[in-house]
N, C-alpha and C. Protein backbone atom coordinates (compact mmCIF):
# COMPACT_ATOMS: atom_id res chain seq x y z
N UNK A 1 13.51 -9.43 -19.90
CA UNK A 1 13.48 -9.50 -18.46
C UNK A 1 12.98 -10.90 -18.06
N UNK A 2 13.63 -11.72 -17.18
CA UNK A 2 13.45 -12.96 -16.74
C UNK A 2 12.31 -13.00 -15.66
N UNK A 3 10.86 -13.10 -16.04
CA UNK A 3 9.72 -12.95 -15.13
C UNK A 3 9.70 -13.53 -13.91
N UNK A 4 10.11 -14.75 -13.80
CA UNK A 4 10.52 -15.40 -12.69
C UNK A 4 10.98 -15.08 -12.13
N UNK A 5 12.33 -14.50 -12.08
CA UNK A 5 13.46 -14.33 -11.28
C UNK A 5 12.74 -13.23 -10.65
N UNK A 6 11.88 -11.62 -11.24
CA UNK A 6 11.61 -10.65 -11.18
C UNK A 6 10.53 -11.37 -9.65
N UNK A 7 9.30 -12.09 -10.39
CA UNK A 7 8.50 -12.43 -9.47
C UNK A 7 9.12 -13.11 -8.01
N UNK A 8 9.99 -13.81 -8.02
CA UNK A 8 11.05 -13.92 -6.89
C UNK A 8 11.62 -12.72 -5.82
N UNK A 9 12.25 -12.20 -6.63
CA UNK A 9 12.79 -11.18 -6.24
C UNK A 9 11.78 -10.32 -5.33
N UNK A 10 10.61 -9.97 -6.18
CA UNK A 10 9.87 -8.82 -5.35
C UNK A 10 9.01 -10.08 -4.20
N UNK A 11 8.71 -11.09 -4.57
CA UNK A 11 8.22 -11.78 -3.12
C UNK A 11 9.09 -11.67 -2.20
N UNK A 12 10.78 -12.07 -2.66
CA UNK A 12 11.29 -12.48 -1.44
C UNK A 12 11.58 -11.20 -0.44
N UNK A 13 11.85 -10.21 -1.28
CA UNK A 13 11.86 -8.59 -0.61
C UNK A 13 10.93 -8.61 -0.14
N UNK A 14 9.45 -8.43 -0.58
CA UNK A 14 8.45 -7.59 -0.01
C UNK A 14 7.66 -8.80 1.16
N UNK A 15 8.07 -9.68 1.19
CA UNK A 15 6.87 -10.96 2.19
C UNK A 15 6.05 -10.92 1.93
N UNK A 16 5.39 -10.36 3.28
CA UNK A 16 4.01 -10.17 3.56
C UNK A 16 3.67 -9.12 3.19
N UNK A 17 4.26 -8.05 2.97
CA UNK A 17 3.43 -7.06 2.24
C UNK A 17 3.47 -6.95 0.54
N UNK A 18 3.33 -8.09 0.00
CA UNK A 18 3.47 -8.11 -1.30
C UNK A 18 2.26 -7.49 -1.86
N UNK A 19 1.85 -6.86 -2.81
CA UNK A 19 0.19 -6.23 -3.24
C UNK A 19 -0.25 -7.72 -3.93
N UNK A 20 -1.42 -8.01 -3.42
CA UNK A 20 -2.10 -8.72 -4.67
C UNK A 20 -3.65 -8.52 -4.43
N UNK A 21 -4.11 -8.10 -5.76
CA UNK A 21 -5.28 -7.69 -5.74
C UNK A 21 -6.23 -8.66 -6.72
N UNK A 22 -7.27 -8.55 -5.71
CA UNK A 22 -8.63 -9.79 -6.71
C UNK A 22 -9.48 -8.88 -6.94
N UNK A 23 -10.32 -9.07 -8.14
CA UNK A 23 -11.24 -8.54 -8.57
C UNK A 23 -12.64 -9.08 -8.00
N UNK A 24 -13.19 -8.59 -7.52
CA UNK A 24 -14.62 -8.89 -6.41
C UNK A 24 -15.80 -8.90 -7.47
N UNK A 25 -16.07 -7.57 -8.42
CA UNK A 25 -16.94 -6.98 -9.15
C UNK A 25 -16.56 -5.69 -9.53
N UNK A 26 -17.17 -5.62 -10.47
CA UNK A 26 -17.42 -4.24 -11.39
C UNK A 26 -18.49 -3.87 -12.15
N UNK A 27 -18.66 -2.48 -11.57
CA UNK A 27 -20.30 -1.70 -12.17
C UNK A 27 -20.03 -0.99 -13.53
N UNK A 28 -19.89 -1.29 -14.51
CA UNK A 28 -19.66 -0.08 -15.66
C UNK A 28 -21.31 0.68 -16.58
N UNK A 29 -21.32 2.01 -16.57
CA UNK A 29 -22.09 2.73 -17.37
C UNK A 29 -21.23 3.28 -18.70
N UNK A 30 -21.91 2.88 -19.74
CA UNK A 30 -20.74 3.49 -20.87
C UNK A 30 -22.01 4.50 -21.69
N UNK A 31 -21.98 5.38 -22.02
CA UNK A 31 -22.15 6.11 -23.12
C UNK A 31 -21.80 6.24 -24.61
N UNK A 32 -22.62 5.71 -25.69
CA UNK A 32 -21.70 5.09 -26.75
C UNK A 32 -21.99 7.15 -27.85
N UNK A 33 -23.16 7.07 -27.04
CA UNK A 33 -23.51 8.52 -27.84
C UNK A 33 -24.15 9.13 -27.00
N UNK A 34 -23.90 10.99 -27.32
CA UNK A 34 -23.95 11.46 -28.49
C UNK A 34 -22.09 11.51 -28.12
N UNK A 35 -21.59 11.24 -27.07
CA UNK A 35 -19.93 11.60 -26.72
C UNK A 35 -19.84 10.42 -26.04
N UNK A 36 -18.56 9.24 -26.65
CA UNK A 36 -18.38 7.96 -25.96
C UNK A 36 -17.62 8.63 -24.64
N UNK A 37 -18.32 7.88 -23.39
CA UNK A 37 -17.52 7.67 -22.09
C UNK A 37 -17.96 6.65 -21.16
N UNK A 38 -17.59 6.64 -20.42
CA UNK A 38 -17.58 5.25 -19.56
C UNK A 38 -16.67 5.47 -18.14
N UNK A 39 -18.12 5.08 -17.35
CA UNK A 39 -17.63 5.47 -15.22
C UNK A 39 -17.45 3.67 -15.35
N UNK A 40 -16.28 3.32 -14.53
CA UNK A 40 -15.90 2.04 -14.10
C UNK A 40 -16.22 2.09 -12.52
N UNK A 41 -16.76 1.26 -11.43
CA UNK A 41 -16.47 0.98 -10.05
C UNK A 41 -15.91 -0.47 -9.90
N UNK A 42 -14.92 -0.53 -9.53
CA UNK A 42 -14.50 -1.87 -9.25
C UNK A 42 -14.41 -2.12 -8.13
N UNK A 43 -14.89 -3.25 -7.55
CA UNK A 43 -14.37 -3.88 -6.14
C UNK A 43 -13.54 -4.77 -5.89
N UNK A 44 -12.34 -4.05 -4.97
CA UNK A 44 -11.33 -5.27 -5.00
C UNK A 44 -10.83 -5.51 -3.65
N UNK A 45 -10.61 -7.08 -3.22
CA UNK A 45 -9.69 -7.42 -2.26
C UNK A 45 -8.41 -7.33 -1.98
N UNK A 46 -7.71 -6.73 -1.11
CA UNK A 46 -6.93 -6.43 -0.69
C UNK A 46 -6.43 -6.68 0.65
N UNK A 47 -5.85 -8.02 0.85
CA UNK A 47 -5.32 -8.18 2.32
C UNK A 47 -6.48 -8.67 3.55
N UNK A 48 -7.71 -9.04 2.75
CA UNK A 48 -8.66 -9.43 3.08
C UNK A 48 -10.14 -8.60 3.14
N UNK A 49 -9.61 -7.40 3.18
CA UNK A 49 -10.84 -6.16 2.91
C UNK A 49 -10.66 -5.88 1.28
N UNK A 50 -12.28 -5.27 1.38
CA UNK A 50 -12.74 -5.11 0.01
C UNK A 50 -12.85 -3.29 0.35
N UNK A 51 -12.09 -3.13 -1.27
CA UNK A 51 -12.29 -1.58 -1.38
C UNK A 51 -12.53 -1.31 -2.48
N UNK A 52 -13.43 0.20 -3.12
CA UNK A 52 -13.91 0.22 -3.96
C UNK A 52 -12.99 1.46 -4.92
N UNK A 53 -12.78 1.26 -6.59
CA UNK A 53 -11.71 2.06 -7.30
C UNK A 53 -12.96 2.51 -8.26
N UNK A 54 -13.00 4.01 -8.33
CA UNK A 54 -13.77 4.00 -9.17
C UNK A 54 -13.11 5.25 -10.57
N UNK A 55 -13.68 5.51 -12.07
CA UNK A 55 -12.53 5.75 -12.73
C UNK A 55 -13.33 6.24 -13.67
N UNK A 56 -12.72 7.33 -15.00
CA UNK A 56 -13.73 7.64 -15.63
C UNK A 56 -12.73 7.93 -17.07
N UNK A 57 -13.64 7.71 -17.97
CA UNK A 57 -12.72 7.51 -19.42
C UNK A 57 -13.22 7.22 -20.70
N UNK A 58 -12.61 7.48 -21.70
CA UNK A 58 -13.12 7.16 -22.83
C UNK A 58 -13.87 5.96 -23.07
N UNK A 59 -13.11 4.92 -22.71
CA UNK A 59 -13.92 3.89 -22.83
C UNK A 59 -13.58 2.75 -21.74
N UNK A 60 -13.93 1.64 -21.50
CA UNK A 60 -13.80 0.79 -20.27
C UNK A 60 -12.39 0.24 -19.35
N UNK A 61 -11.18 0.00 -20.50
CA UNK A 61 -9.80 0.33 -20.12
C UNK A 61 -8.89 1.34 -20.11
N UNK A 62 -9.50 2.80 -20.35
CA UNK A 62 -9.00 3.96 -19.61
C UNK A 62 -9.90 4.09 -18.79
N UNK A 63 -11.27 4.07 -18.60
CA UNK A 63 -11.72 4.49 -17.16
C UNK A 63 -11.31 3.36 -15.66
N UNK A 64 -11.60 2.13 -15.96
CA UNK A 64 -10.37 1.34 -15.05
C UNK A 64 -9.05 1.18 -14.70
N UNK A 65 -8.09 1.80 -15.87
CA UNK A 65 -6.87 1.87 -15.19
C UNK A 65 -6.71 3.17 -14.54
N UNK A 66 -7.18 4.46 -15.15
CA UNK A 66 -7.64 5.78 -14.33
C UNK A 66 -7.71 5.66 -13.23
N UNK A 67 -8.95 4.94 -13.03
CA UNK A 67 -9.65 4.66 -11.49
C UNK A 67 -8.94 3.82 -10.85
N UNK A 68 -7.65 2.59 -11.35
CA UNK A 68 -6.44 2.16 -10.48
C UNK A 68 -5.72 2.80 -10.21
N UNK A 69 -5.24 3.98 -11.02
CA UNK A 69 -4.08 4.69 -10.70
C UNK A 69 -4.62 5.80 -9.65
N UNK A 70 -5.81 6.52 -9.57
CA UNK A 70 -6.29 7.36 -8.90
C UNK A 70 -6.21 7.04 -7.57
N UNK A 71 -6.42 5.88 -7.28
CA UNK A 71 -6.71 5.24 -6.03
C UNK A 71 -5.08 4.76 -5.33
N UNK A 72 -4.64 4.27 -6.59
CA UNK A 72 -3.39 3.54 -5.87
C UNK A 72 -1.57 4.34 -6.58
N UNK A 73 -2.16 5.21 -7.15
CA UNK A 73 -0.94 6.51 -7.34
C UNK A 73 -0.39 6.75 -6.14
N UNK A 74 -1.25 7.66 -5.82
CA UNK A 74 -0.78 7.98 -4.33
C UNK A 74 0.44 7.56 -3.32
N UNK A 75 0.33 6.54 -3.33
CA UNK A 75 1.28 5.21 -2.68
C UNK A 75 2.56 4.98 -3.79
N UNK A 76 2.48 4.66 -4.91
CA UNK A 76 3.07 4.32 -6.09
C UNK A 76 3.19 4.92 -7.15
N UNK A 77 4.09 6.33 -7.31
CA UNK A 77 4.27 7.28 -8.46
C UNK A 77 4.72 6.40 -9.64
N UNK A 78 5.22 5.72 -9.68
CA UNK A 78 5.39 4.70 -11.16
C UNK A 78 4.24 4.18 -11.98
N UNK A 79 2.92 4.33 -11.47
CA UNK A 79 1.70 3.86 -11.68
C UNK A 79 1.38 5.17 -13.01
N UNK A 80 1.48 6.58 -12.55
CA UNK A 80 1.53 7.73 -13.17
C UNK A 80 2.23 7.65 -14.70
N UNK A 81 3.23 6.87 -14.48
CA UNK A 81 4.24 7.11 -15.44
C UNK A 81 4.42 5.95 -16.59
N UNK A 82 3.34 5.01 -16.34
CA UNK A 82 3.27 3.57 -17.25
C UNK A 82 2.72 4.28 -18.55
N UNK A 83 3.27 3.84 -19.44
CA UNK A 83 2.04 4.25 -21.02
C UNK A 83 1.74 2.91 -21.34
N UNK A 84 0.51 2.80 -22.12
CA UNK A 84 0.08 2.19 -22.83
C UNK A 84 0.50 1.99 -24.28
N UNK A 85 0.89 0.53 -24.93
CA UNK A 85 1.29 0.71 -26.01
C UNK A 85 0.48 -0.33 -26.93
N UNK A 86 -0.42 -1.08 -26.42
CA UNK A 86 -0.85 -2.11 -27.00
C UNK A 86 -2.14 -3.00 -26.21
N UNK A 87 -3.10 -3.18 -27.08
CA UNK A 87 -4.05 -4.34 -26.37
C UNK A 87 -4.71 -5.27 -27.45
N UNK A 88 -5.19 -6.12 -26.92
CA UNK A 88 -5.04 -7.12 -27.90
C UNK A 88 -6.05 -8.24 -27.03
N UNK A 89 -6.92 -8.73 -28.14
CA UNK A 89 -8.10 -9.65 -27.05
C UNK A 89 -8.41 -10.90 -28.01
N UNK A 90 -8.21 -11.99 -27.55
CA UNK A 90 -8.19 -13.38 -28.66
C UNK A 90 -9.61 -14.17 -27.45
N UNK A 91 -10.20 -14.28 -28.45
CA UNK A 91 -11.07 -15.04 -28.03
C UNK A 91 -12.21 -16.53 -28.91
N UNK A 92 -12.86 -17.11 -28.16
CA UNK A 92 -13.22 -18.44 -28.51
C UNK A 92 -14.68 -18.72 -28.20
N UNK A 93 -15.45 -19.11 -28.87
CA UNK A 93 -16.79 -19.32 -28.09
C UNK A 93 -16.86 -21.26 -27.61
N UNK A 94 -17.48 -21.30 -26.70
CA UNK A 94 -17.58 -22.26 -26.68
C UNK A 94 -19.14 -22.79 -26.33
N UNK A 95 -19.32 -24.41 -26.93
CA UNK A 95 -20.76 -24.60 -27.00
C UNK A 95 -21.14 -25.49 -26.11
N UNK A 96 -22.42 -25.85 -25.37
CA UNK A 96 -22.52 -26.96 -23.99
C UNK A 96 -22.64 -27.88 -25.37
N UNK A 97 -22.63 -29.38 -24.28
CA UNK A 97 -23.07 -30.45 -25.50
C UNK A 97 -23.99 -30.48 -25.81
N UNK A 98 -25.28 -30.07 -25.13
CA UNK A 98 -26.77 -30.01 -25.64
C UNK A 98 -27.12 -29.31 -26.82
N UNK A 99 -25.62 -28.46 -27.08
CA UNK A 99 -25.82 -27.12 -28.08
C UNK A 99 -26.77 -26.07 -27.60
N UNK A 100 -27.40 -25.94 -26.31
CA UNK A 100 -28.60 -24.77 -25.86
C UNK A 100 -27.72 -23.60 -25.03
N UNK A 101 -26.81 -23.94 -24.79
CA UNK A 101 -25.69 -22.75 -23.94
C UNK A 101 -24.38 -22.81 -24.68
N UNK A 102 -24.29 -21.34 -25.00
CA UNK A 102 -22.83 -20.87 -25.91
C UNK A 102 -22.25 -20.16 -25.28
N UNK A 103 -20.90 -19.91 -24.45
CA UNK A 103 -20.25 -19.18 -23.84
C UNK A 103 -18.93 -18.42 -24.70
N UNK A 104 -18.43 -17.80 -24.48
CA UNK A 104 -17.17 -16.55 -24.50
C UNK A 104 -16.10 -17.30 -23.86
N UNK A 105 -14.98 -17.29 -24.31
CA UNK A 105 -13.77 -17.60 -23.54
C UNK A 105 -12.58 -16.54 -24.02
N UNK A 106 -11.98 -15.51 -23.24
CA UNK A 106 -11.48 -14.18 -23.62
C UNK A 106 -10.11 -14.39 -23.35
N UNK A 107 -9.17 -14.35 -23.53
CA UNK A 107 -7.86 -13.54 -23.41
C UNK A 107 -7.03 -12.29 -23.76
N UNK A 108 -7.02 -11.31 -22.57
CA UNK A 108 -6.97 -9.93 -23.21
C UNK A 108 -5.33 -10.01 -22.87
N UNK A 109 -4.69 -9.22 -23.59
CA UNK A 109 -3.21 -8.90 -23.53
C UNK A 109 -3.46 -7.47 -23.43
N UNK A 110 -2.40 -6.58 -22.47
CA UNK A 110 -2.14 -5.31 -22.67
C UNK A 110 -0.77 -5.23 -22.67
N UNK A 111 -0.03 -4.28 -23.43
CA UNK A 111 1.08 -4.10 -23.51
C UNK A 111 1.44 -2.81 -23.28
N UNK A 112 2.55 -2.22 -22.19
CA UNK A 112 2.73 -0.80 -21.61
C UNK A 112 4.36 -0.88 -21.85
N UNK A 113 4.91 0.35 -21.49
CA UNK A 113 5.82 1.03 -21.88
C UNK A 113 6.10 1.46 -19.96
N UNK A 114 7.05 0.50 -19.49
CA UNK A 114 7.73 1.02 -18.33
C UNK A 114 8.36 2.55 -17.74
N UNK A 115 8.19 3.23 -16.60
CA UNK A 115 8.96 3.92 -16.86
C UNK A 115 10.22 4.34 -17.36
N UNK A 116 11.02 2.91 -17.11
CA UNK A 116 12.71 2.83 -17.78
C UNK A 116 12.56 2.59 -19.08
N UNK A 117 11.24 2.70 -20.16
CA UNK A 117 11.50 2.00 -21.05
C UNK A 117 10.49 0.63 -22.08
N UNK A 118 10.82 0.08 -21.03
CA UNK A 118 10.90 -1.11 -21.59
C UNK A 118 9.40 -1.87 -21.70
N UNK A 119 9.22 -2.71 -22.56
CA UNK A 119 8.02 -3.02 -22.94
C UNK A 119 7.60 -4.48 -22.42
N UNK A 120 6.61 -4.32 -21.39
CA UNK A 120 6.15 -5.16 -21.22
C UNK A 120 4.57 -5.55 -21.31
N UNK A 121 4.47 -7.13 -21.34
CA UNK A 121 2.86 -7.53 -21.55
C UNK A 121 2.48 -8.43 -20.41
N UNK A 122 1.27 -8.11 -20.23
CA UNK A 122 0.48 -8.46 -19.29
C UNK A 122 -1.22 -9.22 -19.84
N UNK A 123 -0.80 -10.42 -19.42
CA UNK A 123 -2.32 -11.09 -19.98
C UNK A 123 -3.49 -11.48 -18.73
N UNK A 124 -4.82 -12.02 -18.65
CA UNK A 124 -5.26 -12.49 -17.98
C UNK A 124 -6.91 -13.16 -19.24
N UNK A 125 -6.97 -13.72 -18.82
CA UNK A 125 -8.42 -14.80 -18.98
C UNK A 125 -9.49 -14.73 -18.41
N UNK A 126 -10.51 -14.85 -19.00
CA UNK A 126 -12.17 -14.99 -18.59
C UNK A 126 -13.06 -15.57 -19.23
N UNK A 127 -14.07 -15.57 -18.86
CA UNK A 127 -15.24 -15.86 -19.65
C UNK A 127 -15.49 -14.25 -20.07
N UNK A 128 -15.53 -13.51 -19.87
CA UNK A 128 -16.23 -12.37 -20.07
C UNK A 128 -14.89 -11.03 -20.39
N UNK A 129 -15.04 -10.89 -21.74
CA UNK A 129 -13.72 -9.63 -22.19
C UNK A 129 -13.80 -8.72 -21.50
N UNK A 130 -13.91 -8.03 -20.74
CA UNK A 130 -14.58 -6.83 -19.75
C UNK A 130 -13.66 -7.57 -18.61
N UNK A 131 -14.15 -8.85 -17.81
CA UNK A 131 -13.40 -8.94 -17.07
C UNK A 131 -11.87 -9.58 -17.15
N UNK A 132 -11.63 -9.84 -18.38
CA UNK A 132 -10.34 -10.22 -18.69
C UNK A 132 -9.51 -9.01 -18.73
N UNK A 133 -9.85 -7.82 -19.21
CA UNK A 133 -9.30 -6.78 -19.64
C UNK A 133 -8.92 -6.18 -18.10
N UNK A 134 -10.14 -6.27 -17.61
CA UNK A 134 -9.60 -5.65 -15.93
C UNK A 134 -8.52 -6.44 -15.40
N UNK A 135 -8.49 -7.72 -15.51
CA UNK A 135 -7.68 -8.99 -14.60
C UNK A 135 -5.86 -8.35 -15.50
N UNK A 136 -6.03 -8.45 -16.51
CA UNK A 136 -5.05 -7.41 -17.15
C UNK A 136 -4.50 -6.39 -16.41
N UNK A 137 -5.44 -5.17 -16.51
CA UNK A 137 -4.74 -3.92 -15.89
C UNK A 137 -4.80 -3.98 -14.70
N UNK A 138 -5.08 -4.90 -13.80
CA UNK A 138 -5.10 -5.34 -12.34
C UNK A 138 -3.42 -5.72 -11.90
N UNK A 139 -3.23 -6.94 -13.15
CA UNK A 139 -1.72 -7.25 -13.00
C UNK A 139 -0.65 -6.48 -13.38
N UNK A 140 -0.98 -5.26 -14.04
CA UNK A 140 -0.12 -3.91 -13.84
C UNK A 140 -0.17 -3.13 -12.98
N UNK A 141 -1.18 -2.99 -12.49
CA UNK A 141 -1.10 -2.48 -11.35
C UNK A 141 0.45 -3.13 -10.09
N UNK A 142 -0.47 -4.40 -10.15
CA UNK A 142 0.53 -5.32 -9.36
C UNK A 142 2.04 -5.25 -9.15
N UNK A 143 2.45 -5.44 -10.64
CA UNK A 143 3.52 -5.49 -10.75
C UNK A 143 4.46 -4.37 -10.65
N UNK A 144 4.12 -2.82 -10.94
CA UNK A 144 4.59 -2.06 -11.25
C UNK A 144 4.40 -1.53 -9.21
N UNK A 145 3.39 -1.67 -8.78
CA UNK A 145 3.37 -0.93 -7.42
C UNK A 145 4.36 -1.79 -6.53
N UNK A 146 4.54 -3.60 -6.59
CA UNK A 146 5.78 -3.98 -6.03
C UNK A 146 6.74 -4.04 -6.51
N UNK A 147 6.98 -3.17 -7.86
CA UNK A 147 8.44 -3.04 -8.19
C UNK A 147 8.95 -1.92 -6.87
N UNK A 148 8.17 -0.56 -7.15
CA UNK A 148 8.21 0.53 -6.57
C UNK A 148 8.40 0.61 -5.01
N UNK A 149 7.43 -0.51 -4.42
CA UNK A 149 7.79 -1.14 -2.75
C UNK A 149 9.51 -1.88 -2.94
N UNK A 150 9.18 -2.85 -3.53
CA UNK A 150 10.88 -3.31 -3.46
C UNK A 150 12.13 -2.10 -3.25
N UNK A 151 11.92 -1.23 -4.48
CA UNK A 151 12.69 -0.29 -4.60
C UNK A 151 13.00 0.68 -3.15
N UNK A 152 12.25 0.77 -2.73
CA UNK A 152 11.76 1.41 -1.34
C UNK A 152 12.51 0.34 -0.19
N UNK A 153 12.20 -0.64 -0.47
CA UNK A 153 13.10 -1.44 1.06
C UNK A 153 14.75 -1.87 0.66
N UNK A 154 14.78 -2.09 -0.94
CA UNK A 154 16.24 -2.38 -1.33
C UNK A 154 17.05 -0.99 -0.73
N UNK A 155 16.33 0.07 -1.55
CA UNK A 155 17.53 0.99 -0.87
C UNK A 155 17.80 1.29 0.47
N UNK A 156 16.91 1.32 1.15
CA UNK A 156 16.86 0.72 2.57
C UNK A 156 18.03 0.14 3.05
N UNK A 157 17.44 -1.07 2.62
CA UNK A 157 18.87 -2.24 2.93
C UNK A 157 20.26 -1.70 2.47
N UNK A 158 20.44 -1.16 1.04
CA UNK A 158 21.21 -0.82 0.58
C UNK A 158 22.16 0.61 1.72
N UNK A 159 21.48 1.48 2.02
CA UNK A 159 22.23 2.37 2.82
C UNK A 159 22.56 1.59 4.19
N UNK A 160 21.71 0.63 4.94
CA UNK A 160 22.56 0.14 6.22
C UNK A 160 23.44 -0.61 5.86
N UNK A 161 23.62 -1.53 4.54
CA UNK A 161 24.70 -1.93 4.00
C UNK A 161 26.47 -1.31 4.05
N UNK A 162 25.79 0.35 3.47
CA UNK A 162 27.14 0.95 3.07
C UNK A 162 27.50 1.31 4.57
N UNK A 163 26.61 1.99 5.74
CA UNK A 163 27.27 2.55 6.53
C UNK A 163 27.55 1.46 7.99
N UNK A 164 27.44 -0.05 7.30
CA UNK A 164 27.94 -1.30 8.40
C UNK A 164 29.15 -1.77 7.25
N UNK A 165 29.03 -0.99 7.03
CA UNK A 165 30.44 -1.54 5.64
C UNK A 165 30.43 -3.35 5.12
N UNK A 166 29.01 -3.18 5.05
CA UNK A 166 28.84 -4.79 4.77
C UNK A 166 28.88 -4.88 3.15
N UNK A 167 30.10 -5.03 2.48
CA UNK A 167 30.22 -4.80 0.84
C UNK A 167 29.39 -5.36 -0.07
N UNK A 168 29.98 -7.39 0.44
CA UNK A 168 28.63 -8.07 -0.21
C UNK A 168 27.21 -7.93 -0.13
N UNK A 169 26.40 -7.30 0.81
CA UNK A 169 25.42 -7.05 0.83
C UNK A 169 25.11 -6.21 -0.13
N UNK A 170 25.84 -5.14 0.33
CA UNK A 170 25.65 -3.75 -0.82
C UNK A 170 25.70 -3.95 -2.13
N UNK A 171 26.38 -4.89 -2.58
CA UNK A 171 26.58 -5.11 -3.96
C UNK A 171 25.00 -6.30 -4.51
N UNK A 172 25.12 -6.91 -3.82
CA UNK A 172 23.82 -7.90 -3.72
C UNK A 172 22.90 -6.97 -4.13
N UNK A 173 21.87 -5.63 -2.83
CA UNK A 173 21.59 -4.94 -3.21
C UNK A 173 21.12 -4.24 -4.55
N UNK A 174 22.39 -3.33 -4.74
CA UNK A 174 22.86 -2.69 -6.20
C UNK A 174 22.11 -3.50 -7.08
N UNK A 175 22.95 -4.57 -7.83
CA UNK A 175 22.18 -5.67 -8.46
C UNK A 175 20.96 -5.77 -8.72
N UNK A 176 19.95 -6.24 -7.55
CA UNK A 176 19.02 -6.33 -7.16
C UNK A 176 18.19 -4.64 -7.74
N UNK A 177 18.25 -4.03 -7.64
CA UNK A 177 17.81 -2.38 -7.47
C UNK A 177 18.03 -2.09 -9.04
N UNK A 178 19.27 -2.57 -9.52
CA UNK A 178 19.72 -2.47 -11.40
C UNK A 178 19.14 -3.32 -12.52
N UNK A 179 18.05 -4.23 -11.31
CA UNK A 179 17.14 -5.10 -12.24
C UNK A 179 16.02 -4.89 -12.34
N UNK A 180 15.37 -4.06 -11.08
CA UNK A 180 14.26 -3.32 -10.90
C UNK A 180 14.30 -1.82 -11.82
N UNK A 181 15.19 -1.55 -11.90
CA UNK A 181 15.32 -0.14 -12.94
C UNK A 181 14.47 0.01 -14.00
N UNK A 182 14.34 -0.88 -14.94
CA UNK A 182 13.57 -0.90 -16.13
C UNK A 182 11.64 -0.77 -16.16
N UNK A 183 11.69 -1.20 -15.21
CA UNK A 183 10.16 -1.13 -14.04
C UNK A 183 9.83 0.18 -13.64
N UNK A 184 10.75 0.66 -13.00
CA UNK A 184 10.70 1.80 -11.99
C UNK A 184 11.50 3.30 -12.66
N UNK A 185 12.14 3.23 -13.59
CA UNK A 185 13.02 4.06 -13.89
C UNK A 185 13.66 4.97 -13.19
N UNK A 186 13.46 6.26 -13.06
CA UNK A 186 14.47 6.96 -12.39
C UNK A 186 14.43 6.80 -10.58
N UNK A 187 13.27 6.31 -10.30
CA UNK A 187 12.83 5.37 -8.99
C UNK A 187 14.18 4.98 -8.41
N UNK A 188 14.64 4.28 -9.33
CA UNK A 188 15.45 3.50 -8.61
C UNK A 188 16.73 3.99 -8.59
């Protein structure tokens, strides 16, 4: 899938209501014993307000994507239907020149299983693996809830298309909606 074109596509459809979400903060309690679990609260911006996702799970990236999907399912049934197939965290320390401060430099990859399918990865960066991993399942979130909006205004467009008998549009459309498929699966 050509990311670009994809990231195009759902800007130029969706405008101003495109989702993009920042990560503000996050509270995590984990339990390593006598039964591992872990409550996530995240705070995130959204459109200029801050709202809070909170999530509960085995361990820190099922109780945060839980607590994304819980919150933002609702709106976006494709969120429900993502699997997980892969994660993966490369990281680096790095030292000040004084040598008295040593920092973390993280890159987490997650890799999911679309509803149509298809396998995609999602990375993000930090100083801190915890928050790389969120900045991760943040950008699935993302991506998968404006596939699902697109899908929602293409067909839109797509039916005043057929019944103004405007062909090229409709076919434009189609297209458009047959590239989002793999994202969205039977969605679309």
């Amino acid at each position: 899938m050509d990311e670009q074109y994809l990231d195009r596509l759902l800007r130029r459809t969706l405008g101003g209501s495109y989702l993009t979400l920042e990560v503000v903060h996050y509270v995590m309690t984990e339990y390593v014993r006598p039964e591992a679990r872990c409550r996530v609260v995240v705070t995130l911006r959204r459109d200029g307000h801050q709202e809070a996702v909170e999530g509960q799970g085995v361990g820190f990236v099922e109780a945060a994507y839980r607590g994304l999907v819980d919150h933002y399912g609702r709106d976006f049934a494709c969120l429900n239907r993502v699997g997980f197939v892969g994660f993966g965290v490369d990281g680096r320390m790095e030292t000040s020149r004084d040598l008295k401060g040593l920092d973390a430099f993280a890159e987490v990859k997650v890799g999911v299983r679309s509803p149509g399918g298809e396998r995609l990865d999602f990375a993000a960066q930090a100083r801190s693996t915890l928050a790389a991993a969120l900045g991760a399942l943040v950008r699935v979130v993302e991506r998968f809830a404006n596939a699902e909006q697109a899908v929602r205004t293409l067909r839109a467009e797509a039916d005043t298309a057929l019944r103004r008998g405007e062909v090229d549009v409709l076919a434009t459309r189609r297209s458009e909606l047959a590239t989002l498929w793999p994202l969205t699966g039977a969605l679309a």
